[in-house]
C-alpha atoms as a PDB file:
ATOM      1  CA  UNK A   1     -55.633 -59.979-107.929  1.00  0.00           C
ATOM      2  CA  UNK A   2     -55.925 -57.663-105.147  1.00  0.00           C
ATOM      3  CA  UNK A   3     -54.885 -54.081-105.521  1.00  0.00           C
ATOM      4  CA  UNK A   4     -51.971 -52.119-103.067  1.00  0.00           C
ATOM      5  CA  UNK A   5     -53.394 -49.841-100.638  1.00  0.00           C
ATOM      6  CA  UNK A   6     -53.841 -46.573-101.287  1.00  0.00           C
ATOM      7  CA  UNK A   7     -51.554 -43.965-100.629  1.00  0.00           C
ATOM      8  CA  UNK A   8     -53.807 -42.152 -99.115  1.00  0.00           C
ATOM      9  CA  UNK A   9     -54.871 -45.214 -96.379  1.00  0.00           C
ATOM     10  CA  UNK A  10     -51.181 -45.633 -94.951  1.00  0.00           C
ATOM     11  CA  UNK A  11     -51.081 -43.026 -92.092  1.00  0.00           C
ATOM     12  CA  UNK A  12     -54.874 -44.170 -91.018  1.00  0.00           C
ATOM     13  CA  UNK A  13     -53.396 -47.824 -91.111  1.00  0.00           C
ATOM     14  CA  UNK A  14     -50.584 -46.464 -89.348  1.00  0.00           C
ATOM     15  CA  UNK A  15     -52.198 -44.720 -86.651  1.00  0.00           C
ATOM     16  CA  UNK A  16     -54.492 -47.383 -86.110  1.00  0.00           C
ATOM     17  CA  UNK A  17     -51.225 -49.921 -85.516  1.00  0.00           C
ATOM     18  CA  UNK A  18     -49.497 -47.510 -83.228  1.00  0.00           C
ATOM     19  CA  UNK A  19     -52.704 -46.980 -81.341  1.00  0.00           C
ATOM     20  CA  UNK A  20     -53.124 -50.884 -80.595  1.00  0.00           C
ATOM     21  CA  UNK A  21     -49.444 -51.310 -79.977  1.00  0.00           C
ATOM     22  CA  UNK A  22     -49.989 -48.646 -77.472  1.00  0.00           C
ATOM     23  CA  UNK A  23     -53.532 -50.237 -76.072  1.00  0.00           C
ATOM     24  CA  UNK A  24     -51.502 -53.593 -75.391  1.00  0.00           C
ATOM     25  CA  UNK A  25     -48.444 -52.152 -73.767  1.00  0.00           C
ATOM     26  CA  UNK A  26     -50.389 -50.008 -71.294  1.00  0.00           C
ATOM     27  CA  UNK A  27     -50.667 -50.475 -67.565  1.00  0.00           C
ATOM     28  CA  UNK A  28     -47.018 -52.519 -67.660  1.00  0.00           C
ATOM     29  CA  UNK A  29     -45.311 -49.933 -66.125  1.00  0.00           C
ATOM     30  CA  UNK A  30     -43.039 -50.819 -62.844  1.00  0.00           C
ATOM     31  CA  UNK A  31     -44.172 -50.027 -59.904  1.00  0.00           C
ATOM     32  CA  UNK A  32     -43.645 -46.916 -57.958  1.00  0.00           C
ATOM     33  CA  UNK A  33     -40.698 -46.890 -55.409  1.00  0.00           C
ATOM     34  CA  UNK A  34     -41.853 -46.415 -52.042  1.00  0.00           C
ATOM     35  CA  UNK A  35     -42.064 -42.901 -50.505  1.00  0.00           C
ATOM     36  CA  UNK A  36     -39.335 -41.633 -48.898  1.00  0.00           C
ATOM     37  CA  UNK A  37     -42.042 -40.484 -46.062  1.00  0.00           C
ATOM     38  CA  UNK A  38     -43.835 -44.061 -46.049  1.00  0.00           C
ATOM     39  CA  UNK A  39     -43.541 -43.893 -42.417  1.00  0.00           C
ATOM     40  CA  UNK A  40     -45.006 -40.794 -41.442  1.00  0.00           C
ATOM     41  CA  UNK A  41     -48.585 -39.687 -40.957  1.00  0.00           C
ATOM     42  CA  UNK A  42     -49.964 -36.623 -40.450  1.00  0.00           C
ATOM     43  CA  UNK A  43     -50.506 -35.475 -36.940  1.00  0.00           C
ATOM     44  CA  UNK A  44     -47.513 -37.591 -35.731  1.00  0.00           C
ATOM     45  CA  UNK A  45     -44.980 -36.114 -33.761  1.00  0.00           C
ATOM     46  CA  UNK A  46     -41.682 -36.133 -34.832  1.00  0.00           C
ATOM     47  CA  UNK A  47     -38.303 -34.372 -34.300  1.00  0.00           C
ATOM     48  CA  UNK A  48     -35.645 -32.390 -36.637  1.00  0.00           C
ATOM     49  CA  UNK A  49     -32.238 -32.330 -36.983  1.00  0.00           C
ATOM     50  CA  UNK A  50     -29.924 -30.848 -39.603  1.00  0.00           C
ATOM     51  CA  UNK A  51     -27.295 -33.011 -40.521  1.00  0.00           C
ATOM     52  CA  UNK A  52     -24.418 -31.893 -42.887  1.00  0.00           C
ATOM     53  CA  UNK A  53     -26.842 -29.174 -44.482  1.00  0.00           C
ATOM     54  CA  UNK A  54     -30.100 -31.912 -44.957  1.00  0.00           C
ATOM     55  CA  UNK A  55     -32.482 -32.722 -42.788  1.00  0.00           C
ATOM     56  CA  UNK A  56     -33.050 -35.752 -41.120  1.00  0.00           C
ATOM     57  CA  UNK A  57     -36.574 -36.479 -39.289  1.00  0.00           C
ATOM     58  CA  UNK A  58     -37.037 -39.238 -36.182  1.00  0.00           C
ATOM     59  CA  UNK A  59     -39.812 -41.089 -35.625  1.00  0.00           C
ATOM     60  CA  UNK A  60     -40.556 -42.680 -31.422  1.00  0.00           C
ATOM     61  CA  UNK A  61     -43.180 -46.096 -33.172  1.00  0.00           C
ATOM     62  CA  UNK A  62     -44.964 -46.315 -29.418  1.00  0.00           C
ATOM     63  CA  UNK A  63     -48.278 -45.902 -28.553  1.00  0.00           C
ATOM     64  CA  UNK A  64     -49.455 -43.738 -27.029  1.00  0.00           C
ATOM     65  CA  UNK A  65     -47.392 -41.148 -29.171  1.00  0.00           C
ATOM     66  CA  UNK A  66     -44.823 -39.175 -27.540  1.00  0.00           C
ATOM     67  CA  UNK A  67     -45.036 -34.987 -27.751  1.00  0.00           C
ATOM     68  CA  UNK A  68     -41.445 -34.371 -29.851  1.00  0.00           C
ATOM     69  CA  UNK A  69     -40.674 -30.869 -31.577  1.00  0.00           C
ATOM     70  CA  UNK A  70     -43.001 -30.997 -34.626  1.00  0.00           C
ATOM     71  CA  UNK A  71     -45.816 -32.187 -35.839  1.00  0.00           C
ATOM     72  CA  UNK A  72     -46.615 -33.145 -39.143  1.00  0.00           C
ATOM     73  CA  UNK A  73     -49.126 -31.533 -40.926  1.00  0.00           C
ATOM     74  CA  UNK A  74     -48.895 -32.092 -44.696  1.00  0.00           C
ATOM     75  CA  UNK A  75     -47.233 -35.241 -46.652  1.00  0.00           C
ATOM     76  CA  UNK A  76     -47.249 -34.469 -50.384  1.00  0.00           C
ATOM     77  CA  UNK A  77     -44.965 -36.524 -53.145  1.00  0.00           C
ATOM     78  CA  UNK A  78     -42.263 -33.684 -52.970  1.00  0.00           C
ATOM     79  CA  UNK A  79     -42.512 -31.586 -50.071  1.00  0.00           C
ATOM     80  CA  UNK A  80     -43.518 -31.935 -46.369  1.00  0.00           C
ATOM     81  CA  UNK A  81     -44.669 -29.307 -43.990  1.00  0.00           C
ATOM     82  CA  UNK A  82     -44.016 -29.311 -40.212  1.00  0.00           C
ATOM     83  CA  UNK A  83     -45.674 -27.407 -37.221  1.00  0.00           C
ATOM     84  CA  UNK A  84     -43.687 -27.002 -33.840  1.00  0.00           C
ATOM     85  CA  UNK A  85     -44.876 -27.755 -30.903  1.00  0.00           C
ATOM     86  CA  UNK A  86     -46.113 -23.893 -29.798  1.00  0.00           C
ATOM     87  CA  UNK A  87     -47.408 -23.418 -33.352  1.00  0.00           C
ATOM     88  CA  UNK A  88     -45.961 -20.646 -34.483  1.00  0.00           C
ATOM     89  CA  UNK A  89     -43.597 -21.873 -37.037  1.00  0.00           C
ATOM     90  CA  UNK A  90     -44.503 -23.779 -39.859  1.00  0.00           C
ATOM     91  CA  UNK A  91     -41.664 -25.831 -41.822  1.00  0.00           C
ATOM     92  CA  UNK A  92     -42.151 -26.586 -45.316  1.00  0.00           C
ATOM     93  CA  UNK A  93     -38.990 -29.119 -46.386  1.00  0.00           C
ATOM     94  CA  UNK A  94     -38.950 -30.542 -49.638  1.00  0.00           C
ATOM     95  CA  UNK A  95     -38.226 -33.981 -50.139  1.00  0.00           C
ATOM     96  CA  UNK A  96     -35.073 -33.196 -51.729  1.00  0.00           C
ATOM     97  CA  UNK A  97     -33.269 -31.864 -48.639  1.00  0.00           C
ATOM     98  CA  UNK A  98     -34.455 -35.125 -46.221  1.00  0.00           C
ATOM     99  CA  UNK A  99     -31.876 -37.590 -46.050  1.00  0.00           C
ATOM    100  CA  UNK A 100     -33.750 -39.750 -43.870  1.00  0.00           C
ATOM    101  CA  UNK A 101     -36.499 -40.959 -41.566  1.00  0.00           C
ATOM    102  CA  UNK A 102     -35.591 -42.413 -38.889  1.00  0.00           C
ATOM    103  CA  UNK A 103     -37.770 -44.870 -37.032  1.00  0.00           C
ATOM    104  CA  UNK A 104     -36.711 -45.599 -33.305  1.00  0.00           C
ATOM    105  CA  UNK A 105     -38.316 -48.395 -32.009  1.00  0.00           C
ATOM    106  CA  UNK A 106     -39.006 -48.765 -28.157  1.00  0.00           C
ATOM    107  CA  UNK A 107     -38.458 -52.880 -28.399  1.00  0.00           C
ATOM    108  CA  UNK A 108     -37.241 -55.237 -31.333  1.00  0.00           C
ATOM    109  CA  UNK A 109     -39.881 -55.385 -34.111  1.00  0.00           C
ATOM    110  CA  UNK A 110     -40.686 -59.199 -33.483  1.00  0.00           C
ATOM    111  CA  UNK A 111     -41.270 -58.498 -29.619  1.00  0.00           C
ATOM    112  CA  UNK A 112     -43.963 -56.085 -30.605  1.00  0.00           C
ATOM    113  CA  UNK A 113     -45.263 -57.871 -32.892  1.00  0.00           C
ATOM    114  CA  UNK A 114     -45.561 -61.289 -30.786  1.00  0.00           C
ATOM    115  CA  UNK A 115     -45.682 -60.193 -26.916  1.00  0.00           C
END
């Protein structure tokens, strides 16, 4: 007849469950959403306006790259930071205060992409 486990062995059997449950689970996460500045780059021009107290930044997608108001310099996950164009001022917005990013495109997206 085989004898109960120890008191003493449940919270190592224990641990040892939760740490394989764990093990198998990991890495299933869903992924990220995309970045509200997924179509910026830094050292793109781009202009600012301040729309009912948040900012909203516009984006010319031609090439070569048109000279608008700012230039970004910095894209982190919760801020991004703005030179003008005499470079003087530096803008640091947080991602919280940018309603959008607008993209203006010169001609429809399937003419550009098939001349």
């Amino acid at each position: 007849m085989k004898k109960p486990l120890n008191k003493s062995r449940w919270p190592i059997v224990s641990i040892v469950l939760l740490g394989l449950i764990a093990l198998a689970t990991a890495g299933f996460a869903p992924p990220a959403p995309p970045s509200l500045f997924v179509d910026l780059a830094v050292g793109q021009p781009v202009t600012l306006d301040q729309t009912a107290g948040r900012w909203q930044l516009g984006v010319f997608a031609i090439d070569p790259p048109v000279a608008l108001g700012y230039t970004v310099t910095h894209i982190g996950p919760d801020a991004i930071v703005l030179d003008d164009v005499s470079g003087l001022k530096q803008i640091r917005i947080p991602s919280t205060a940018v309603s959008a990013v607008v993209v203006t495109r010169v001609q429809p997206r399937a003419q550009a992409e098939n001349p």
